[in-house]
Protein backbone atom coordinates (compact mmCIF):
# COMPACT_ATOMS: atom_id res chain seq x y z
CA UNK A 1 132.52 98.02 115.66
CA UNK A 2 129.88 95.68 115.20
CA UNK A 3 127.85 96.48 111.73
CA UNK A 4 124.37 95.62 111.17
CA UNK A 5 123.76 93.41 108.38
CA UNK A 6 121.35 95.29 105.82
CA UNK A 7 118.83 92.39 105.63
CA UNK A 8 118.21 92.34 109.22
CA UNK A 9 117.35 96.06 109.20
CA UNK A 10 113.86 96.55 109.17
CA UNK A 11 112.29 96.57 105.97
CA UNK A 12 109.09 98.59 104.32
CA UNK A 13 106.84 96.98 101.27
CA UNK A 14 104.07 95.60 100.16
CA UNK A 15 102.79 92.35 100.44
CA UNK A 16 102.73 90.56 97.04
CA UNK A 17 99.44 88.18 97.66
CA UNK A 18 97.70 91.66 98.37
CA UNK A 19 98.83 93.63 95.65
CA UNK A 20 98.29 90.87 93.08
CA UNK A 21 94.57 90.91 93.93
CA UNK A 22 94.26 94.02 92.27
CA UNK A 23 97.35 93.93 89.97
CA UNK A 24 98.83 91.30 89.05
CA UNK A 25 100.61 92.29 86.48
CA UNK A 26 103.04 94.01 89.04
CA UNK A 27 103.67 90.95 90.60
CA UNK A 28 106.35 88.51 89.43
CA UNK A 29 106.03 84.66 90.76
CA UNK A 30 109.74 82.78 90.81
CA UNK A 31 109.82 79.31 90.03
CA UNK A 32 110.12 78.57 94.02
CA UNK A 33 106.91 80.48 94.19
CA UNK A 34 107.82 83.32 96.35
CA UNK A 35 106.48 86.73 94.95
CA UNK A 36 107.62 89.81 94.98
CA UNK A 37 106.19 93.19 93.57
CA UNK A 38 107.57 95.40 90.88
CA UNK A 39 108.23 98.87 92.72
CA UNK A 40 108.82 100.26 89.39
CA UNK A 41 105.42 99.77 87.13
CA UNK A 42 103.78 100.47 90.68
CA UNK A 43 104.82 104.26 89.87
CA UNK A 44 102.25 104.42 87.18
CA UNK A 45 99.51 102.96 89.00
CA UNK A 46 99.99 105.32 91.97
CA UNK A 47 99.88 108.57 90.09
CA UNK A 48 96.52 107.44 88.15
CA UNK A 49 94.91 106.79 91.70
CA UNK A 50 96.23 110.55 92.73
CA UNK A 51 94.60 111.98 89.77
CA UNK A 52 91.41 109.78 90.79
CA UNK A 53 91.56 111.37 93.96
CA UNK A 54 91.81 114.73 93.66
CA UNK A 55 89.33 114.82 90.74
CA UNK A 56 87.11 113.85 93.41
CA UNK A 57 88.27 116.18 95.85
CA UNK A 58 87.38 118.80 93.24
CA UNK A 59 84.11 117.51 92.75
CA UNK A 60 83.25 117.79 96.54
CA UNK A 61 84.99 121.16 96.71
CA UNK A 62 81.76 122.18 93.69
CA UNK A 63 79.20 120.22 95.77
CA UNK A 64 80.23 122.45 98.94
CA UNK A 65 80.01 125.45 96.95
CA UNK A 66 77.02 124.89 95.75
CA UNK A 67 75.87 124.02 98.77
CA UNK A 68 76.59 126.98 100.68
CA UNK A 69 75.15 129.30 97.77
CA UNK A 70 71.62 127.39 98.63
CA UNK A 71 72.14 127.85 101.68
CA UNK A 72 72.77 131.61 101.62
């Protein structure tokens, strides 16, 4: 049986460069220069941008209702 070594499996992440734009504190630099991103202060991040999101979702949600009271 021929096994597949794990680095040649496909992989899913981020891209460092891109991520650092925005936060860089979640990206660590090595002294060869390649980057890599910090999957776990990335948590943190994520669930403030959920909260973000559906507070805005809620907002809308009013705006509709009001809406269709006017409209009414």
């Amino acid at each position: 049986e021929k096994r597949e070594k794990p680095w040649k499996k496909p992989q899913l992440g981020l891209i460092a460069q891109e991520v650092e734009e925005n936060f860089p504190e979640l990206v660590v630099t090595y002294g060869n220069g390649n980057k890599a991103v910090n999957y776990g202060k990335f948590t943190a991040v994520l669930l403030e941008a959920i909260k973000t999101q559906q507070r805005a979702i809620e907002n809308l949600k009013n705006e509709i209702k009001k809406i269709k009271q006017v409209i009414q």
